[in-house]
PDB file of N, CA and C in Angstrom:
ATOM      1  N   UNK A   1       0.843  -1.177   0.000  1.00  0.00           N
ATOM      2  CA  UNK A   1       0.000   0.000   0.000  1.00  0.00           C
ATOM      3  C   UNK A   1       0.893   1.247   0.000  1.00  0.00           C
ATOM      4  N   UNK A   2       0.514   2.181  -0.605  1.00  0.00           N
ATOM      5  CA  UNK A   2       1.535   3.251  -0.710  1.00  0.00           C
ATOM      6  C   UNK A   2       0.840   4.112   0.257  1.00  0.00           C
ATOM      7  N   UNK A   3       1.943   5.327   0.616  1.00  0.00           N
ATOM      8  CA  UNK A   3       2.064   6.287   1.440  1.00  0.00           C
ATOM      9  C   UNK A   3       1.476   7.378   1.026  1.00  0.00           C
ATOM     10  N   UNK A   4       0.175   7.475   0.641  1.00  0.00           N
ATOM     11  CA  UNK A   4      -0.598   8.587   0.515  1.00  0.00           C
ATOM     12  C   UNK A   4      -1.671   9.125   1.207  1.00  0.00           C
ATOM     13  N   UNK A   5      -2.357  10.205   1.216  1.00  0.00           N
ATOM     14  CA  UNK A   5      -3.674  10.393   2.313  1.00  0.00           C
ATOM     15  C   UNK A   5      -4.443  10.254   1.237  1.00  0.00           C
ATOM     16  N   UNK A   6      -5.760   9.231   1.833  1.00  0.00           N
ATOM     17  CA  UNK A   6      -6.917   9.517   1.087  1.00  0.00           C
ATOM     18  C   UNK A   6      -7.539  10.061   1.065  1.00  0.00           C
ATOM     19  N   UNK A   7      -7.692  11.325   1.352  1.00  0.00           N
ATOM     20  CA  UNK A   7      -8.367  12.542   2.247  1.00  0.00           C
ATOM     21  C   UNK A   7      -7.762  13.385   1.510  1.00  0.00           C
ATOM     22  N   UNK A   8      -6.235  14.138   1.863  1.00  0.00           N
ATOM     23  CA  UNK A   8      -5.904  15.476   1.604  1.00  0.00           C
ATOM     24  C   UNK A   8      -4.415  15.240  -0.093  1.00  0.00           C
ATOM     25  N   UNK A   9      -4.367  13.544  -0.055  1.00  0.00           N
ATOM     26  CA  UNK A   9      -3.631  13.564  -1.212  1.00  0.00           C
ATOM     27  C   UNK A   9      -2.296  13.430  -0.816  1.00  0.00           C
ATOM     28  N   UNK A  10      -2.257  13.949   0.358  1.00  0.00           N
ATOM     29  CA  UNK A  10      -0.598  14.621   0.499  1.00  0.00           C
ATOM     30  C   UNK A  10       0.511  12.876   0.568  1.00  0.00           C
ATOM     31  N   UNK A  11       1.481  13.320  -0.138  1.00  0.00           N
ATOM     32  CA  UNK A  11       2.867  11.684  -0.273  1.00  0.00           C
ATOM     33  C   UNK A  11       3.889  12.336  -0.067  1.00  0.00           C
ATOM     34  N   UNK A  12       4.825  11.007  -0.212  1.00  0.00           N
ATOM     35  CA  UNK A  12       6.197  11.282  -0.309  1.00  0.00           C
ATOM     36  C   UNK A  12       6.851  12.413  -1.339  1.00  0.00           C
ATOM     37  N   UNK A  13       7.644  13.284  -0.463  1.00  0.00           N
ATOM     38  CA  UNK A  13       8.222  14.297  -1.433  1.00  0.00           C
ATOM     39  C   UNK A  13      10.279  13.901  -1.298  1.00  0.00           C
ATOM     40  N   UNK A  14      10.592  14.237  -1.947  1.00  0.00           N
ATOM     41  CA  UNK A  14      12.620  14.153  -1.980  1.00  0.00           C
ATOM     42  C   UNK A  14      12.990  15.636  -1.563  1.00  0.00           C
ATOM     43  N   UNK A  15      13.948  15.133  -1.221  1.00  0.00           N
ATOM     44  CA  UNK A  15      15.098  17.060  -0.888  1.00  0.00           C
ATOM     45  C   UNK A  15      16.180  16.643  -0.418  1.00  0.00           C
ATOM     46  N   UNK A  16      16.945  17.201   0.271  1.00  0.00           N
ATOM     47  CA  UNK A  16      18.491  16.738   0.593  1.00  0.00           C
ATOM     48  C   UNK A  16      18.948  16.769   1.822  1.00  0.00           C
ATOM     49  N   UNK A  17      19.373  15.712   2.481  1.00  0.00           N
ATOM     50  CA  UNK A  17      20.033  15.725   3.604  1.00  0.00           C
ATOM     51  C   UNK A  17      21.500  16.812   3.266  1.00  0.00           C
ATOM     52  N   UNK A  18      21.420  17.658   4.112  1.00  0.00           N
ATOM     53  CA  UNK A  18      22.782  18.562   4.341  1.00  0.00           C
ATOM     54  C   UNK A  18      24.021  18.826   5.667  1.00  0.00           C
ATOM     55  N   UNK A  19      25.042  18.176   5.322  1.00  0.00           N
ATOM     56  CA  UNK A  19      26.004  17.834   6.043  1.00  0.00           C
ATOM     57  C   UNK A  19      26.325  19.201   6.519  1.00  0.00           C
ATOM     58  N   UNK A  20      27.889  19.381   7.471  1.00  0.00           N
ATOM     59  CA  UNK A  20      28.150  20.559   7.779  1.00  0.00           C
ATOM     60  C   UNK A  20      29.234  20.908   6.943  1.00  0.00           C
ATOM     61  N   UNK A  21      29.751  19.988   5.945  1.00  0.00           N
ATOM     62  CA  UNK A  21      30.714  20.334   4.739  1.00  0.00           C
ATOM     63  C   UNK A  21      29.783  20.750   3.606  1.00  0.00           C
ATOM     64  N   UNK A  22      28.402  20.786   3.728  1.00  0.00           N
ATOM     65  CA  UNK A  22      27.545  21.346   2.735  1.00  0.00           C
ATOM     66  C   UNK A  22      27.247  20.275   1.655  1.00  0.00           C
ATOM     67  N   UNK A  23      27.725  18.791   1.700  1.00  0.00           N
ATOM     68  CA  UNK A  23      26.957  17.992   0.943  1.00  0.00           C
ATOM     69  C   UNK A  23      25.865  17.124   1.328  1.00  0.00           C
ATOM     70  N   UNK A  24      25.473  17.125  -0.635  1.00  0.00           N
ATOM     71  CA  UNK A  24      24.253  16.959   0.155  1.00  0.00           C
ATOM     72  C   UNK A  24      23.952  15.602  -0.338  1.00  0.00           C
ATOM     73  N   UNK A  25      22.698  14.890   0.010  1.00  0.00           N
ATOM     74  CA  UNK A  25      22.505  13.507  -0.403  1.00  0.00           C
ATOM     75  C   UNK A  25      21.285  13.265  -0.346  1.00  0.00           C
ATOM     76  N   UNK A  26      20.318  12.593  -1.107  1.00  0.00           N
ATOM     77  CA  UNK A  26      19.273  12.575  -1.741  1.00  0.00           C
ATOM     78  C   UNK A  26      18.647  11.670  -0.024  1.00  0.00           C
ATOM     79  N   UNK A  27      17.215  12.154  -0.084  1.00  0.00           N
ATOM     80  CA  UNK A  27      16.283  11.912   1.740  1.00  0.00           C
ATOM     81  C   UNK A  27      15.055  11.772   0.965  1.00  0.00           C
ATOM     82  N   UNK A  28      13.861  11.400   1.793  1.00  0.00           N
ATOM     83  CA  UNK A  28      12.637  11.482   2.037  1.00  0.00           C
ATOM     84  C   UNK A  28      11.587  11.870   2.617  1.00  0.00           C
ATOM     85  N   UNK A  29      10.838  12.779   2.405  1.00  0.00           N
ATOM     86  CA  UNK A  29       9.997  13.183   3.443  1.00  0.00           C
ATOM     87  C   UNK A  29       8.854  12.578   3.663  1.00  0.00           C
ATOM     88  N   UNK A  30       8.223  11.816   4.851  1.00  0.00           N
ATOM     89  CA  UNK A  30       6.671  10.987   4.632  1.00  0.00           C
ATOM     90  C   UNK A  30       6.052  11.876   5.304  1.00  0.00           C
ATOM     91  N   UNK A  31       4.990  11.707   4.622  1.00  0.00           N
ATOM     92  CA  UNK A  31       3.553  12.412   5.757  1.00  0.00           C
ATOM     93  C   UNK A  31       3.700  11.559   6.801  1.00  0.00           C
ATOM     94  N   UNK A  32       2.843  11.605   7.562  1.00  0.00           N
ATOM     95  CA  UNK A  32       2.510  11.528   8.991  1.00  0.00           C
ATOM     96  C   UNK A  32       0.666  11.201   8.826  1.00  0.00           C
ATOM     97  N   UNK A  33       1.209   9.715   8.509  1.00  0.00           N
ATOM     98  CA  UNK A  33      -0.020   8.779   7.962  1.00  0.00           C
ATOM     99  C   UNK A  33      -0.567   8.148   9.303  1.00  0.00           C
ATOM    100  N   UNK A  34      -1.614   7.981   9.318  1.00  0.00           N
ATOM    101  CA  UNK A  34      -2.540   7.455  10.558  1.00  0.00           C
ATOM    102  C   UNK A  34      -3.570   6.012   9.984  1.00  0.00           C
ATOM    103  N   UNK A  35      -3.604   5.078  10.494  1.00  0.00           N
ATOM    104  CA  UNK A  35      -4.940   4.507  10.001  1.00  0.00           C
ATOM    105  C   UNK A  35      -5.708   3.842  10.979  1.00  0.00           C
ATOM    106  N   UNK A  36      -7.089   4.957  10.612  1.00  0.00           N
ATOM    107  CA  UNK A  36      -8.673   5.098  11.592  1.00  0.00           C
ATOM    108  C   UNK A  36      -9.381   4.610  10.905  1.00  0.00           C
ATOM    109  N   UNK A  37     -10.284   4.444  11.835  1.00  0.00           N
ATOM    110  CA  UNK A  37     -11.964   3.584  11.450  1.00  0.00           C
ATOM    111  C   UNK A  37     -12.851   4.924  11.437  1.00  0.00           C
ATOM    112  N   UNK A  38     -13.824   4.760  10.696  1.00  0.00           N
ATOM    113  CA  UNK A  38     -14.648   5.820  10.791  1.00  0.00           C
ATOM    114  C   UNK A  38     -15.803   5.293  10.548  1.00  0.00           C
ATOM    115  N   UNK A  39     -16.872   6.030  11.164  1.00  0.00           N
ATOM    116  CA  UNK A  39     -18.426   5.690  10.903  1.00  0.00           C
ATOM    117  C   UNK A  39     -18.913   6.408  10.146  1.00  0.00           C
ATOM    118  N   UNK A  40     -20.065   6.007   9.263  1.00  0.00           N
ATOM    119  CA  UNK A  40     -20.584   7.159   8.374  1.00  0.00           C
ATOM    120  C   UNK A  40     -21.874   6.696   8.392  1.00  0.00           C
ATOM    121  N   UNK A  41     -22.873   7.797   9.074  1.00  0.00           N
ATOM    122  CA  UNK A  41     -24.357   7.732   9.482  1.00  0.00           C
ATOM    123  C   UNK A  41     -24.689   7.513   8.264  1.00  0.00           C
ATOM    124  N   UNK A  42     -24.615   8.355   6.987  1.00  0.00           N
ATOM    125  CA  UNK A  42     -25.444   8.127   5.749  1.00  0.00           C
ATOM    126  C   UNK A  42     -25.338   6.798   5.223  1.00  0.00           C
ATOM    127  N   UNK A  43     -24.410   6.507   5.346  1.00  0.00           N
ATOM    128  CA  UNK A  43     -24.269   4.761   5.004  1.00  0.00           C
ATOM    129  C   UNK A  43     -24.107   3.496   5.754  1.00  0.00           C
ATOM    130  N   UNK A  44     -24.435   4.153   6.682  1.00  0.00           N
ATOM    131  CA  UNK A  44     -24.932   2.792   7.690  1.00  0.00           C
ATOM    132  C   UNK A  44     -23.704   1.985   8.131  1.00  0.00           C
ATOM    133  N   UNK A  45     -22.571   2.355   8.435  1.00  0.00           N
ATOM    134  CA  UNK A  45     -21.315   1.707   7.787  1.00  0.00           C
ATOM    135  C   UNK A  45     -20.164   2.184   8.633  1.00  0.00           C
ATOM    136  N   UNK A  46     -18.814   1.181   8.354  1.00  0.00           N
ATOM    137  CA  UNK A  46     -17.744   1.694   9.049  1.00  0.00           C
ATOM    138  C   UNK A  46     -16.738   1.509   8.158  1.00  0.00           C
ATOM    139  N   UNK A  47     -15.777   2.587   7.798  1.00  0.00           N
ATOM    140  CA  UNK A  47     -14.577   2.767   6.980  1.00  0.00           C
ATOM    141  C   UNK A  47     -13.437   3.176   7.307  1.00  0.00           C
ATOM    142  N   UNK A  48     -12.374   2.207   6.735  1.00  0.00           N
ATOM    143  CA  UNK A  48     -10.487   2.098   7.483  1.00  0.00           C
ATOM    144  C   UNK A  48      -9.977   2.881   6.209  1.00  0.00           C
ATOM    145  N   UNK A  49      -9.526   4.284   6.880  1.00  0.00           N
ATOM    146  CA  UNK A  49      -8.520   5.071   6.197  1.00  0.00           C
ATOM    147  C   UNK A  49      -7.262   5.140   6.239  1.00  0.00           C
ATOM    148  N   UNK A  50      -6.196   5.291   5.314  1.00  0.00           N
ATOM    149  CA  UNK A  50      -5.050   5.712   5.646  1.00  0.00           C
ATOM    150  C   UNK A  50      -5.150   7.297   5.523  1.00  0.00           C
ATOM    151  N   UNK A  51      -4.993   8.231   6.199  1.00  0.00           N
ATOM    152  CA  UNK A  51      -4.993   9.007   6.512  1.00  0.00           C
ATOM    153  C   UNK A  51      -3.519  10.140   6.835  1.00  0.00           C
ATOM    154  N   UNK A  52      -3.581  11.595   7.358  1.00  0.00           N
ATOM    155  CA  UNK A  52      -2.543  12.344   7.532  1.00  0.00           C
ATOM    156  C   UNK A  52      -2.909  13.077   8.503  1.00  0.00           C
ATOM    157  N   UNK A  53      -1.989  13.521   9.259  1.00  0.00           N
ATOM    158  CA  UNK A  53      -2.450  14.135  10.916  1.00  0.00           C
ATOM    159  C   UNK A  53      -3.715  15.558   9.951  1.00  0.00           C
ATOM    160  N   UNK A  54      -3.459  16.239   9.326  1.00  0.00           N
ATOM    161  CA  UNK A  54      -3.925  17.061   8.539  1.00  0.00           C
ATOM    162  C   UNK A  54      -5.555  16.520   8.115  1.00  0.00           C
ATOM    163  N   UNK A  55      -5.801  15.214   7.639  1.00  0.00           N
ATOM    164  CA  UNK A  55      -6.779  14.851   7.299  1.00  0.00           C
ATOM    165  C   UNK A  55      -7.769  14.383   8.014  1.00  0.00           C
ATOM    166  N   UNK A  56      -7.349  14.191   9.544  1.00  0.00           N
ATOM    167  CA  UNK A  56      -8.143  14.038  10.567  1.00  0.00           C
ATOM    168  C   UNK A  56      -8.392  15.344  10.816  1.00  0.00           C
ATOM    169  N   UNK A  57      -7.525  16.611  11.315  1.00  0.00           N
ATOM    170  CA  UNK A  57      -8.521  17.633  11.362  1.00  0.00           C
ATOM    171  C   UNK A  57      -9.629  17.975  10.639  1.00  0.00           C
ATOM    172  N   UNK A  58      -8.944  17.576   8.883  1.00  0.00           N
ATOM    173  CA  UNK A  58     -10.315  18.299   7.958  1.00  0.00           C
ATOM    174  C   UNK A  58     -11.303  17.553   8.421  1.00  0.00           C
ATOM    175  N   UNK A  59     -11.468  16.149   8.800  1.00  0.00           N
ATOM    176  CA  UNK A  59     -12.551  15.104   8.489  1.00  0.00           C
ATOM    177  C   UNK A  59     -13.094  15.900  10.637  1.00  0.00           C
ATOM    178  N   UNK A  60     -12.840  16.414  11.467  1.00  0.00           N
ATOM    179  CA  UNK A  60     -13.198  16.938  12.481  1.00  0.00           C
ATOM    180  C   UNK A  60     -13.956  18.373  12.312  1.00  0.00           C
ATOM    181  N   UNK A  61     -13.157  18.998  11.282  1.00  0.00           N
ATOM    182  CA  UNK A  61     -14.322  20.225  10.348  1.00  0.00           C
ATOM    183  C   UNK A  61     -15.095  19.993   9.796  1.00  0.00           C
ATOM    184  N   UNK A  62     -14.814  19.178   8.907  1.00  0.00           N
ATOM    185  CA  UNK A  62     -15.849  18.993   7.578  1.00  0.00           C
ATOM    186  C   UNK A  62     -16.788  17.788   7.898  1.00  0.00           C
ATOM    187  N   UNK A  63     -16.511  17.054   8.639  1.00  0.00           N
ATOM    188  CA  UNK A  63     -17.110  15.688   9.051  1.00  0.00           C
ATOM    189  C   UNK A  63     -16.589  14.933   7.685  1.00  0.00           C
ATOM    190  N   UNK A  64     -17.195  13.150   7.882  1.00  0.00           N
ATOM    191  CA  UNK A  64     -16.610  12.194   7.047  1.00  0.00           C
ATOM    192  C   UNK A  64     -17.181  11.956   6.048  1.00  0.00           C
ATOM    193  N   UNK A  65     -18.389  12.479   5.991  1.00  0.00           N
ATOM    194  CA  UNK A  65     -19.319  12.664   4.399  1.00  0.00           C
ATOM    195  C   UNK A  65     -18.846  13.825   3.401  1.00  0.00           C
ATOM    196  N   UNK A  66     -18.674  14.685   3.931  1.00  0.00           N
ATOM    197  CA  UNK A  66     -18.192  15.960   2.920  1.00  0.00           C
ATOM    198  C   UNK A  66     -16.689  15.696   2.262  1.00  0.00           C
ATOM    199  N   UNK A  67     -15.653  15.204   3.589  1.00  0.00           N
ATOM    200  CA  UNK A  67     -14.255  14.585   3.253  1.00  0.00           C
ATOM    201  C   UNK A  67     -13.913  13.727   1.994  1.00  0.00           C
ATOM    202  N   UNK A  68     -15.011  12.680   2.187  1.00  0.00           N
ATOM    203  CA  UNK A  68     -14.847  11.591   1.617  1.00  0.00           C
ATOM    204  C   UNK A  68     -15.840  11.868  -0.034  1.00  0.00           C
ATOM    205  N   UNK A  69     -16.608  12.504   0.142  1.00  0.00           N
ATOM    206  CA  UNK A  69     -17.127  13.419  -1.491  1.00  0.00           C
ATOM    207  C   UNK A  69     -15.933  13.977  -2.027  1.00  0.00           C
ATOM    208  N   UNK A  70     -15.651  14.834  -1.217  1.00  0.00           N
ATOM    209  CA  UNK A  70     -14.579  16.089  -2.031  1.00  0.00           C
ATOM    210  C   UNK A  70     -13.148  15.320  -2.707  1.00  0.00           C
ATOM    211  N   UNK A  71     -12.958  14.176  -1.875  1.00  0.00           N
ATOM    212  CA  UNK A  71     -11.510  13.360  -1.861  1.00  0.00           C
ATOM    213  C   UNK A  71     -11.708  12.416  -3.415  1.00  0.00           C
ATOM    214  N   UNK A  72     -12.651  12.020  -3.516  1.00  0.00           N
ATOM    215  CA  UNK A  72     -13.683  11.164  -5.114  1.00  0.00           C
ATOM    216  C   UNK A  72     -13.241  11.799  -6.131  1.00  0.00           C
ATOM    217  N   UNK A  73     -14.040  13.528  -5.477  1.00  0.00           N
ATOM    218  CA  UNK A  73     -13.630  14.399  -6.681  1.00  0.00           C
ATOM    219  C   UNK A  73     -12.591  14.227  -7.368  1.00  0.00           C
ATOM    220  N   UNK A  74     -11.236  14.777  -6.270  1.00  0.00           N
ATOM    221  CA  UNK A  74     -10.001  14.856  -6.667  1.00  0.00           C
ATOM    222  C   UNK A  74      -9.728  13.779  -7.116  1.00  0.00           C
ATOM    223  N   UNK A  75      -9.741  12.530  -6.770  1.00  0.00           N
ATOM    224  CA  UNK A  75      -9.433  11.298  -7.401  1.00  0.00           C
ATOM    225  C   UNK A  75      -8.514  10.243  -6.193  1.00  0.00           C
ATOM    226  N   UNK A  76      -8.541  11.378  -4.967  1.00  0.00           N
ATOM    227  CA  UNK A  76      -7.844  10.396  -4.130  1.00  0.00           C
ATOM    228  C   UNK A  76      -7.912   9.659  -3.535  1.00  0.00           C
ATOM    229  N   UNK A  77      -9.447   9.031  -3.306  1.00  0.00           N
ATOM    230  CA  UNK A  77     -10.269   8.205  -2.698  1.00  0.00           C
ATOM    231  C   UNK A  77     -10.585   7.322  -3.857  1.00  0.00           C
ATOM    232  N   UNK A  78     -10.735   6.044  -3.853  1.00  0.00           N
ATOM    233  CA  UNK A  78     -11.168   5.168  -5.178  1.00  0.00           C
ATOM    234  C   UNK A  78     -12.655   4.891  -4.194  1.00  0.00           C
ATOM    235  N   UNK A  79     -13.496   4.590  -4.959  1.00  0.00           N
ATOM    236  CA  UNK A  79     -14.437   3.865  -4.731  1.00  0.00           C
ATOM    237  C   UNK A  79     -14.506   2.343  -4.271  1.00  0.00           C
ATOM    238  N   UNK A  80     -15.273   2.321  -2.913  1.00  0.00           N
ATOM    239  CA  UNK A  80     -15.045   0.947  -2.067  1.00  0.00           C
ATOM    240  C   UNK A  80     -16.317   0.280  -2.280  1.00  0.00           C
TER     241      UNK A  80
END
């Protein structure tokens, strides 16, 4: 399973580890992936996200129906 949010999209990005002689060497940055259960009243139902500390706030604003619409949109949610 790869390292993405299904929620806000956000993955792995590259940049450079930097020494104190100033070289540099190719790193990784991961989100800060979570995976929750969630309930969703409209569908009678319970759903396991991989998630990003970021995407639990939105889904605490927006709740898990609006999240999980908007995320379709974008394409980052597949259909379960």
């Amino acid at each position: 399973m790869s390292k993405i949010c299904e929620i806000t999209g956000k993955k792995v990005i590259t940049g450079n580890n930097v020494s104190h002689s100033n070289a540099r060497t190719k790193r990784r940055f991961y989100p800060n992936l979570q995976t929750k259960k969630f309930y969703i009243p409209e569908e009678d139902k319970y759903i396991t996200l991989k998630i990003s500390a970021a995407g639990i706030r939105k889904i605490n604003k927006n709740g898990i129906f609006a999240c999980m619409k908007d995320a379709r949109e974008k394409g980052y949610l597949k259909k379960k």
